[in-house]
Protein backbone atom coordinates (compact mmCIF):
# COMPACT_ATOMS: atom_id res chain seq x y z
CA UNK A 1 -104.33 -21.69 -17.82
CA UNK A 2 -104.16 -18.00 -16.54
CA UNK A 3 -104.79 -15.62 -19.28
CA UNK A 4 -105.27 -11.87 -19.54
CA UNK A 5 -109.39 -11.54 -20.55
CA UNK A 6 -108.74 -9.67 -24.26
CA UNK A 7 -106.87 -10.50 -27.66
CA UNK A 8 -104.12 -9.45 -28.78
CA UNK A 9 -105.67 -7.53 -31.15
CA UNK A 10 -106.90 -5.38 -28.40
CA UNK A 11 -103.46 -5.36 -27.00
CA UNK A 12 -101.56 -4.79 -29.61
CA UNK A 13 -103.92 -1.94 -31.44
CA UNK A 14 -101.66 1.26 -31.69
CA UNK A 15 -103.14 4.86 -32.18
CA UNK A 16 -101.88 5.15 -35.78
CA UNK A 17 -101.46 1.64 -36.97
CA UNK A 18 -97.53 0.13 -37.55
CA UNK A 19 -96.95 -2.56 -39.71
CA UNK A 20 -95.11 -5.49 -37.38
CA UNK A 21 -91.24 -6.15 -37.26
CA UNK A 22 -89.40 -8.26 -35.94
CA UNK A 23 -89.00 -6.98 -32.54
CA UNK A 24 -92.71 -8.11 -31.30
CA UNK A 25 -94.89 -5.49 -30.02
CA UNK A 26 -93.81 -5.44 -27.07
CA UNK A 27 -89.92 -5.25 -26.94
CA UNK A 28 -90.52 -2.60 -29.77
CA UNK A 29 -92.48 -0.46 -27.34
CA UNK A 30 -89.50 -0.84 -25.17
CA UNK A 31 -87.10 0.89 -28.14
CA UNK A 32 -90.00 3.69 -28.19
CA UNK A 33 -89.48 4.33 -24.79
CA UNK A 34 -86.01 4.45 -24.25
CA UNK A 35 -84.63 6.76 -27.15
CA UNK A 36 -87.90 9.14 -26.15
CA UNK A 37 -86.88 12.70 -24.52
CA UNK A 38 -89.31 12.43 -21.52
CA UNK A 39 -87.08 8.74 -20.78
CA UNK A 40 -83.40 10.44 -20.81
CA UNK A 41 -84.90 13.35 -18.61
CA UNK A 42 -85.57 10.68 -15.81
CA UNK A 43 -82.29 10.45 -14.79
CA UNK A 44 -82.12 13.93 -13.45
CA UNK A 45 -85.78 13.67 -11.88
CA UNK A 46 -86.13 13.02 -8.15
CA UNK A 47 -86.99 9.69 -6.85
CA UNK A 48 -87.44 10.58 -2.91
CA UNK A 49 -84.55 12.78 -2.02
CA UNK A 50 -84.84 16.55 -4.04
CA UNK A 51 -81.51 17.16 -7.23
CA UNK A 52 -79.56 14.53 -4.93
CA UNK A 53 -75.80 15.71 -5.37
CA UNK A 54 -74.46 12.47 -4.62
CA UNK A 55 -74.68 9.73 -7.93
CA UNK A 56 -75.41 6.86 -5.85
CA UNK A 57 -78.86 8.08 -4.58
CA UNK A 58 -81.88 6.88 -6.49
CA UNK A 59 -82.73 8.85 -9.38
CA UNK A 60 -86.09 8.19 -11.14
CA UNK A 61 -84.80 6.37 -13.92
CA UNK A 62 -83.26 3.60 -11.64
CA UNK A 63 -86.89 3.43 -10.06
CA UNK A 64 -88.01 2.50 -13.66
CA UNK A 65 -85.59 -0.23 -14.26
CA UNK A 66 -86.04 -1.84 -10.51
CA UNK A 67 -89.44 -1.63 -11.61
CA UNK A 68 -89.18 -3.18 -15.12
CA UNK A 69 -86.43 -6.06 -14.07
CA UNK A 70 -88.74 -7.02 -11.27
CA UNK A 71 -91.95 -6.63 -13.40
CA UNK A 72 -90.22 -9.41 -16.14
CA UNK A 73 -88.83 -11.14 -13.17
CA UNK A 74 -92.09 -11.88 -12.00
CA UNK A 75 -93.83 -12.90 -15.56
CA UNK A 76 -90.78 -15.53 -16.02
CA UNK A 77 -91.23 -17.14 -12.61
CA UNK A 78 -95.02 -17.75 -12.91
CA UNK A 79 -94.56 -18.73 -16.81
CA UNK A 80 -91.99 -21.60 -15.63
CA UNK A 81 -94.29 -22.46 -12.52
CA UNK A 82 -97.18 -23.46 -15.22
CA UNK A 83 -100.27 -22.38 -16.23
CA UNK A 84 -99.63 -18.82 -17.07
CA UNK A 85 -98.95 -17.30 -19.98
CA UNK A 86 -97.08 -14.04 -19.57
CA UNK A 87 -95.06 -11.68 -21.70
CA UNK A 88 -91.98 -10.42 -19.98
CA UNK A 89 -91.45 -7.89 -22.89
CA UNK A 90 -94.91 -6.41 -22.04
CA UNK A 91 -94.22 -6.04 -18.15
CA UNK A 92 -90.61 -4.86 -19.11
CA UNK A 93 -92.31 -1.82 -21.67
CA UNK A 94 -94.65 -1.20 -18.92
CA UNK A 95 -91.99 -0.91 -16.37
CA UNK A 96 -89.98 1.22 -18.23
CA UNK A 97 -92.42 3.82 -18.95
CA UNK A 98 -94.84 4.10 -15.99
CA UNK A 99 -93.30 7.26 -14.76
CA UNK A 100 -92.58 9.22 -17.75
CA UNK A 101 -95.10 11.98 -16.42
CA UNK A 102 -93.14 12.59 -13.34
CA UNK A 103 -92.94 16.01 -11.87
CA UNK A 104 -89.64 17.39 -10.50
CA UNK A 105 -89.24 17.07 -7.37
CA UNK A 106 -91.09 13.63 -6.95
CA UNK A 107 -94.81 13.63 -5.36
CA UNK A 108 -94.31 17.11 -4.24
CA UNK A 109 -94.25 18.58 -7.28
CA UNK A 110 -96.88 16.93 -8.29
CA UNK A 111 -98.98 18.09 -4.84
CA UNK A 112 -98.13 21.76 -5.88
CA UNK A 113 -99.16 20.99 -9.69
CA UNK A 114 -101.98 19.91 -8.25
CA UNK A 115 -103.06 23.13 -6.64
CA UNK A 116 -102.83 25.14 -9.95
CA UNK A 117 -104.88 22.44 -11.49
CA UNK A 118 -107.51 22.65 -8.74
CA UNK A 119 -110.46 21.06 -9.08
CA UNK A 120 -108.55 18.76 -11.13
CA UNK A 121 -105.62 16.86 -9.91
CA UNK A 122 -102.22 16.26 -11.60
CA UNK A 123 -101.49 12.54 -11.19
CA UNK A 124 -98.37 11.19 -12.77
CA UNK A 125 -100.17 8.29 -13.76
CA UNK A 126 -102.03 10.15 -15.95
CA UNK A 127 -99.83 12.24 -17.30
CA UNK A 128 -97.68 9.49 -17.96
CA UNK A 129 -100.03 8.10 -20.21
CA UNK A 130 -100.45 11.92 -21.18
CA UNK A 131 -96.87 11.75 -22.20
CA UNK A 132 -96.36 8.71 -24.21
CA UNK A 133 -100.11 9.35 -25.97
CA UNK A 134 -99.98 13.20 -26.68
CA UNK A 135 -96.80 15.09 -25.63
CA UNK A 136 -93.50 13.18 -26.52
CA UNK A 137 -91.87 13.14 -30.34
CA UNK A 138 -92.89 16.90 -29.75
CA UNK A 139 -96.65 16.49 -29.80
CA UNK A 140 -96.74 13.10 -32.19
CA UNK A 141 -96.66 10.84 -29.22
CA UNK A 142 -94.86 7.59 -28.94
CA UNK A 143 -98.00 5.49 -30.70
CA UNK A 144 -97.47 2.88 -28.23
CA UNK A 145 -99.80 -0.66 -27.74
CA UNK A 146 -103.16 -0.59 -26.19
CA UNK A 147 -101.61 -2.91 -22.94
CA UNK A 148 -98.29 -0.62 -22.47
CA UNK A 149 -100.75 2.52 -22.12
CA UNK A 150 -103.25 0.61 -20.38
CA UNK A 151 -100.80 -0.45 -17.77
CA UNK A 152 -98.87 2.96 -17.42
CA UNK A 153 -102.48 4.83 -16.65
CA UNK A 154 -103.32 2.19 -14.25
CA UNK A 155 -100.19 0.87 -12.31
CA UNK A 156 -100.68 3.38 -8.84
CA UNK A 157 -97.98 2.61 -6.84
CA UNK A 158 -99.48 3.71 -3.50
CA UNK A 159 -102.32 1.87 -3.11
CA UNK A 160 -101.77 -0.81 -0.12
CA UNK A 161 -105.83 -1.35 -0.09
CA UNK A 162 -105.40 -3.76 -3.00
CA UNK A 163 -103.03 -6.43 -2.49
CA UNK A 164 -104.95 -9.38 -4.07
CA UNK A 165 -104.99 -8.17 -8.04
CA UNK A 166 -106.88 -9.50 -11.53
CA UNK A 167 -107.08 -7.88 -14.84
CA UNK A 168 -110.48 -5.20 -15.18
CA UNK A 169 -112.78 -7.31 -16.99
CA UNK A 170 -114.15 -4.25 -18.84
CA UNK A 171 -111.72 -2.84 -21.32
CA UNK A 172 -110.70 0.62 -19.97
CA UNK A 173 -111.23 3.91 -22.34
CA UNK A 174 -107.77 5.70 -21.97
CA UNK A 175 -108.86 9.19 -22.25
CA UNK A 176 -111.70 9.24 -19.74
CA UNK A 177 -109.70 7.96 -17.08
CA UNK A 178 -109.39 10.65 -14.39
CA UNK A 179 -109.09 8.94 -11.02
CA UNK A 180 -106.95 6.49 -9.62
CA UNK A 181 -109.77 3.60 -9.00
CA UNK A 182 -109.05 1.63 -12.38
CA UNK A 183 -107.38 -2.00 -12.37
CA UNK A 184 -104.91 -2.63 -15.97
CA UNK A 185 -107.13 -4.95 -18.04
CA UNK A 186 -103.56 -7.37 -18.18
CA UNK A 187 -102.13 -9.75 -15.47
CA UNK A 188 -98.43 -7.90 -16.42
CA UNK A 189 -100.03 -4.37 -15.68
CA UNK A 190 -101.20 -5.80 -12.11
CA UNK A 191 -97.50 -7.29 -11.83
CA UNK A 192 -96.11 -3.95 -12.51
CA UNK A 193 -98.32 -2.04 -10.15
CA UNK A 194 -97.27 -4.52 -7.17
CA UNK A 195 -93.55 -4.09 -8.47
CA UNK A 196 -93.65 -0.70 -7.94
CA UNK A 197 -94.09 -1.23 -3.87
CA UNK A 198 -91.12 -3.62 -4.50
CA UNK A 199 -88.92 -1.17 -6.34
CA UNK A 200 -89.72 1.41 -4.26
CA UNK A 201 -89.55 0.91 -0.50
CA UNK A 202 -86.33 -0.65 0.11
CA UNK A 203 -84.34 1.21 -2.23
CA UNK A 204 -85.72 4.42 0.15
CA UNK A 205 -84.83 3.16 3.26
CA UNK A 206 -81.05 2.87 1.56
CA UNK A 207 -81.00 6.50 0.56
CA UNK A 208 -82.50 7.54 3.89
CA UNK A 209 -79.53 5.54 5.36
CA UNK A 210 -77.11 7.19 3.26
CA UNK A 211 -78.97 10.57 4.55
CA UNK A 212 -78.70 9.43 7.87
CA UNK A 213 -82.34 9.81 8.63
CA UNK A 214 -81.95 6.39 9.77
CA UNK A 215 -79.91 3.69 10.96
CA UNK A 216 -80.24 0.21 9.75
CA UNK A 217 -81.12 -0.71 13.34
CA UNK A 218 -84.25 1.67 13.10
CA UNK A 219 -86.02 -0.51 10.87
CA UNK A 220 -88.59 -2.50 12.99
CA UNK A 221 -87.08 -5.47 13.98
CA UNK A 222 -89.75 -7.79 11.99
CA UNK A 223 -89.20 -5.87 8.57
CA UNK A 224 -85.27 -6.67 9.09
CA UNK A 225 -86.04 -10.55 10.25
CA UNK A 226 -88.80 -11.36 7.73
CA UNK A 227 -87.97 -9.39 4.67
CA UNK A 228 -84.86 -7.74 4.88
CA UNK A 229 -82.92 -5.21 5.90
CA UNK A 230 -80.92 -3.86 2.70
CA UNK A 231 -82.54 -3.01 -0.89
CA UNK A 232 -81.64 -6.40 -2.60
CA UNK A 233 -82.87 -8.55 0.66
CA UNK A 234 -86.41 -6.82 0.35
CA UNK A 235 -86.62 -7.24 -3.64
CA UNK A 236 -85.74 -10.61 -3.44
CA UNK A 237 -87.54 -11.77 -0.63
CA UNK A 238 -91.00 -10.11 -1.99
CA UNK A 239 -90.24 -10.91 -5.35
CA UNK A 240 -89.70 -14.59 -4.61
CA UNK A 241 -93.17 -13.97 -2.51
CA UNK A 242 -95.03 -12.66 -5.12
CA UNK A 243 -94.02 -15.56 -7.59
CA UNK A 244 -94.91 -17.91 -4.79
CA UNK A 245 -98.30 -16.86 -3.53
CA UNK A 246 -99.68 -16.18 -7.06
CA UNK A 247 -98.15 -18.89 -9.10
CA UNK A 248 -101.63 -21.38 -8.38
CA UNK A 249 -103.98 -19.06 -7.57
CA UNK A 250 -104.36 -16.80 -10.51
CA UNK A 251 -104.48 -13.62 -8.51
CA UNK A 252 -101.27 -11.38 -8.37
CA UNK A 253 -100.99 -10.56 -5.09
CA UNK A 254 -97.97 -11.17 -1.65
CA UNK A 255 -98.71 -13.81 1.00
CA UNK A 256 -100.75 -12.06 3.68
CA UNK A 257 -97.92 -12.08 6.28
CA UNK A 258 -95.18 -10.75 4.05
CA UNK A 259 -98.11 -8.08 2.77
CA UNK A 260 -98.29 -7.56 6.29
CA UNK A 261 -94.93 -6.34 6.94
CA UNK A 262 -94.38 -4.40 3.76
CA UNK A 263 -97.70 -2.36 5.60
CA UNK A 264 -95.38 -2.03 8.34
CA UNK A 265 -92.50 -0.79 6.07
CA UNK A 266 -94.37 1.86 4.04
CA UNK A 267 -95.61 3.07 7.63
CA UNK A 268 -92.14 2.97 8.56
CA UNK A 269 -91.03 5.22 5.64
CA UNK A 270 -93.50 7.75 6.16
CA UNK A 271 -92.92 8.05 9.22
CA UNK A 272 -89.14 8.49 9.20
CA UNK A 273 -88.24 9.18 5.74
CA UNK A 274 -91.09 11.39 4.07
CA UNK A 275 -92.67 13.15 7.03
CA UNK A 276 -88.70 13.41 8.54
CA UNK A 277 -89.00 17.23 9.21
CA UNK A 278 -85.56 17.74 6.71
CA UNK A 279 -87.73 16.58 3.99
CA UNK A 280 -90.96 19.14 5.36
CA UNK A 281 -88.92 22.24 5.12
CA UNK A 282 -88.19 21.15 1.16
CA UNK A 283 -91.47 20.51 0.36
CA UNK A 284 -92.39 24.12 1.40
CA UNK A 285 -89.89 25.57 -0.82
CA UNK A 286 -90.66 23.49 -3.73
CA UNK A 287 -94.47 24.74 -3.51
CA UNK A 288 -93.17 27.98 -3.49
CA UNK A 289 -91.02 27.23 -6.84
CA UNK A 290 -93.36 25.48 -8.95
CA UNK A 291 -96.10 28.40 -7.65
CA UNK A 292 -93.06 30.87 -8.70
CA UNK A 293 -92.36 29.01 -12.03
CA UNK A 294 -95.76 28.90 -13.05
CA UNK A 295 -96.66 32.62 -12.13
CA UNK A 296 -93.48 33.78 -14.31
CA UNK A 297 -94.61 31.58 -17.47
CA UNK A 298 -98.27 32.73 -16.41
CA UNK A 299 -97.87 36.07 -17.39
CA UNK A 300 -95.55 35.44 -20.28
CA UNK A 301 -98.24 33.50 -22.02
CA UNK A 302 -100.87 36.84 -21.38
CA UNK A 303 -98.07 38.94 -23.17
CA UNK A 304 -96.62 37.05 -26.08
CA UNK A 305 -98.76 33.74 -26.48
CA UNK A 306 -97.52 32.28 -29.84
CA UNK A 307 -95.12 35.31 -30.75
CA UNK A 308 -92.60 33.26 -30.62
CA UNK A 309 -89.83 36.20 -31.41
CA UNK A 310 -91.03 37.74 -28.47
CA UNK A 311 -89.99 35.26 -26.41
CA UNK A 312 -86.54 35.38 -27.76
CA UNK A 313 -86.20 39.31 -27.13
CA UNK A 314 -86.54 39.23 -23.36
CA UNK A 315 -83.46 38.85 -21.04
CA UNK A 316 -84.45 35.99 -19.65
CA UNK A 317 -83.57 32.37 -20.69
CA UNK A 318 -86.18 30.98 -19.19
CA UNK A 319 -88.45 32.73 -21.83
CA UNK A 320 -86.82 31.94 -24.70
CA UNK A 321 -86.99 28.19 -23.78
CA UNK A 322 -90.50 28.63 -22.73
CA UNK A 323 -90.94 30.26 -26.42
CA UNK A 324 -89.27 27.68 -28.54
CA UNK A 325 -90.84 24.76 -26.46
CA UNK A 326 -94.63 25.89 -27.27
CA UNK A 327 -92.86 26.43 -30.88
CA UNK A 328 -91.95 22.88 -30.77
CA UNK A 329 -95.49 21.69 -29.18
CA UNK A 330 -97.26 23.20 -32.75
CA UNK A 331 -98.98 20.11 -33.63
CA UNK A 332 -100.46 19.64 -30.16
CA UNK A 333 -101.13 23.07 -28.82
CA UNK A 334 -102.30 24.47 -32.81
CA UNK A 335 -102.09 28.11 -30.99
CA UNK A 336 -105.09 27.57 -29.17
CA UNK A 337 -104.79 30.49 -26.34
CA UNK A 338 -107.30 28.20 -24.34
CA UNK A 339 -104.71 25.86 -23.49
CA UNK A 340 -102.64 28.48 -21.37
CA UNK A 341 -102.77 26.66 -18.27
CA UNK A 342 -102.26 22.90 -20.13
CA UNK A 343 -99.16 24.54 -22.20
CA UNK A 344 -97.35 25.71 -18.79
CA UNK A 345 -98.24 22.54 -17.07
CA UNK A 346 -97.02 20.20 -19.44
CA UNK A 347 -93.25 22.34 -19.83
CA UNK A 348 -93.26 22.57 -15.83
CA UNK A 349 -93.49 18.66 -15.04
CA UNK A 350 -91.30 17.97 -17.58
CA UNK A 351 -88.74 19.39 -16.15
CA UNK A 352 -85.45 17.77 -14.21
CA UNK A 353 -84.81 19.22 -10.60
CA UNK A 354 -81.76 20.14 -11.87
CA UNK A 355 -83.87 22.47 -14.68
CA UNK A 356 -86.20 23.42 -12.79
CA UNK A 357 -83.59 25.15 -10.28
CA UNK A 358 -81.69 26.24 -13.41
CA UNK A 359 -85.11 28.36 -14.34
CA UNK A 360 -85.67 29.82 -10.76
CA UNK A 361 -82.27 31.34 -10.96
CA UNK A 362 -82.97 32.72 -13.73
CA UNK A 363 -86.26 33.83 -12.94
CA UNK A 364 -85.74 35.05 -9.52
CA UNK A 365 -82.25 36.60 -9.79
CA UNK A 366 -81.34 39.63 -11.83
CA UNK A 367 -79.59 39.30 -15.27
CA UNK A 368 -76.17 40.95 -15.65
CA UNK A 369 -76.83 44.12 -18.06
CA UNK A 370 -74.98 43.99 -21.32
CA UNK A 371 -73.46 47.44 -21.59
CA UNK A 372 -71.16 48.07 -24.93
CA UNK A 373 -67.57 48.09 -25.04
């Protein structure tokens, strides 16, 4: 019998401590998560392609629930091949929520985040867990379970050096995790973090289609024959793989030959979809914004801090958001000037692409002047 190493008293333990319903745990993590701010905000955050004006390209909160269907998908094939023990609502919570701390514009806001949090980095996976721990509920947090957090911290997406996953067999301390080397301590967080390749890479090469980037026919010839050559051909195919190869063995992990290919695919994407020099020119402009956005908020902070009034007496917008957000943030921030950079950080990668271009407008182009009538 495959189990994950810890209790559920481990896995269950919430920050403040909830009395049980009848939901479970897990599935009432799920409600958490989905009637949370930072959740309805995803579907105006950028999966690959930057504020997409077309509805039928992949928005980040479609990512989240490719990720969570496959996730449960996953936990109800091995429970039914024997021997494992899996909950479904756990991988399904997980799912849901590992993105949460996404910055607009996908990984290249986060790269420019990153350089005004030098040394540090900003890594959604971290402030995802930032998110549902600290910042949502304005500043209460969504008090979620031990394995939800544990998995949303730990679920790294990118990494194709680990194919062949098992729960950490050390519990992992939340708040000290800084880097990207951790494992979940649950079978359904390792589930989730191979269900992110899954959710991710086909559903890509479809927008990059719809682009035209591509053609279908530019996907190498073995990714088409082995795994697919549309969105729902590739989750199915290493889905049904992943249930397969793991179902005896105990380890989550894709056959070596189908792990293989999906190499070849994320190659493939970079390649043509990420590094396509359309997609270059944006990322230079979207340093330039979040540099711009952060500059602007920057030297509001120096000049008003927690005058909130202030705020609300300057022509811009933009400030009197910034205001009433760090009004709303009280019980995290406590008017600690310290926190300037943290404060503008947090409001910037919280934002929508469609909010964030809102703000440069704003910011960048000059007000009409009110004159009297």
């Amino acid at each position: 019998m495959y189990r994950n190493p810890f209790g559920e008293e481990v896995y269950f333990k919430r920050t403040q401590p909830q009395k049980s319903d009848l939901r479970g745990e897990y599935f009432r993590d799920q409600t958490k998560i989905i009637h949370s701010l930072p959740f309805r905000r995803l579907k105006h955050k950028t999966q690959v392609f930057f504020a997409p004006d077309n509805d039928h390209i992949c928005t980040r909160i479609e990512h989240v629930l490719h990720v969570a269907t496959i996730a449960a998908t996953v936990c109800r094939g091995l429970n039914q091949a024997g021997g494992w023990t899996l909950s479904e609502d756990m991988a399904y919570a997980i799912g849901l929520s590992h993105d949460l701390g996404h910055a607009p514009f996908g990984h290249e806001g986060e790269k420019a985040l990153s350089k005004i949090t030098a040394p540090a980095q900003f890594m959604h996976e971290i402030n995802s867990y930032r998110v549902v721990e600290y910042i949502a509920n304005y500043g209460a947090g969504l008090n979620l379970t031990y394995a939800v957090k544990d998995g949303i911290l730990c679920h790294c997406g990118e990494d194709f050096n680990n194919n062949a996953l098992t729960p950490s067999k050390t519990l992992n301390d939340l708040d000290k995790i800084t880097r990207r080397v951790f494992l979940p301590t649950t079978y359904e967080g390792c589930i989730v973090r191979l269900s992110d390749k899954i959710a991710y890479l086909g559903r890509d090469v479809e927008d990059a289609i719809k682009a035209k980037f591509i053609t279908k026919s530019d996907i190498p010839e073995i990714v088409r024959r082995e795994i697919g050559a549309s969105n729902g051909e590739i989750i199915n195919t290493l889905t049904l793989d992943l249930i397969n190869t793991s179902k005896t063995s105990g380890v989550i992990g894709f056959s070596k030959e189908k792990f293989d290919i999906v190499s070849e695919l994320r190659k493939f994407n970079y390649s043509h979809i990420y590094y396509n020099e359309q997609m270059q020119d944006r990322k230079k402009m979207i340093d330039k914004a979040i540099s711009e956005m952060y500059g602007f908020f920057e030297s509001l902070f120096d000049k008003y801090a927690f005058d909130y009034p202030a705020y609300e007496r300057t022509s811009w917008r933009a400030a009197s958001a910034f205001g009433n957000y760090i009004k709303s943030m009280h019980k995290l921030y406590k008017e600690d000037v310290s926190q300037k950079k943290t404060i503008i950080v947090d409001y910037i990668a919280g934002m929508t692409d469609a909010y964030a271009l809102e703000t440069l407008k704003d910011i960048l182009l000059p007000n009409a002047i009110k004159f009297s009538i």
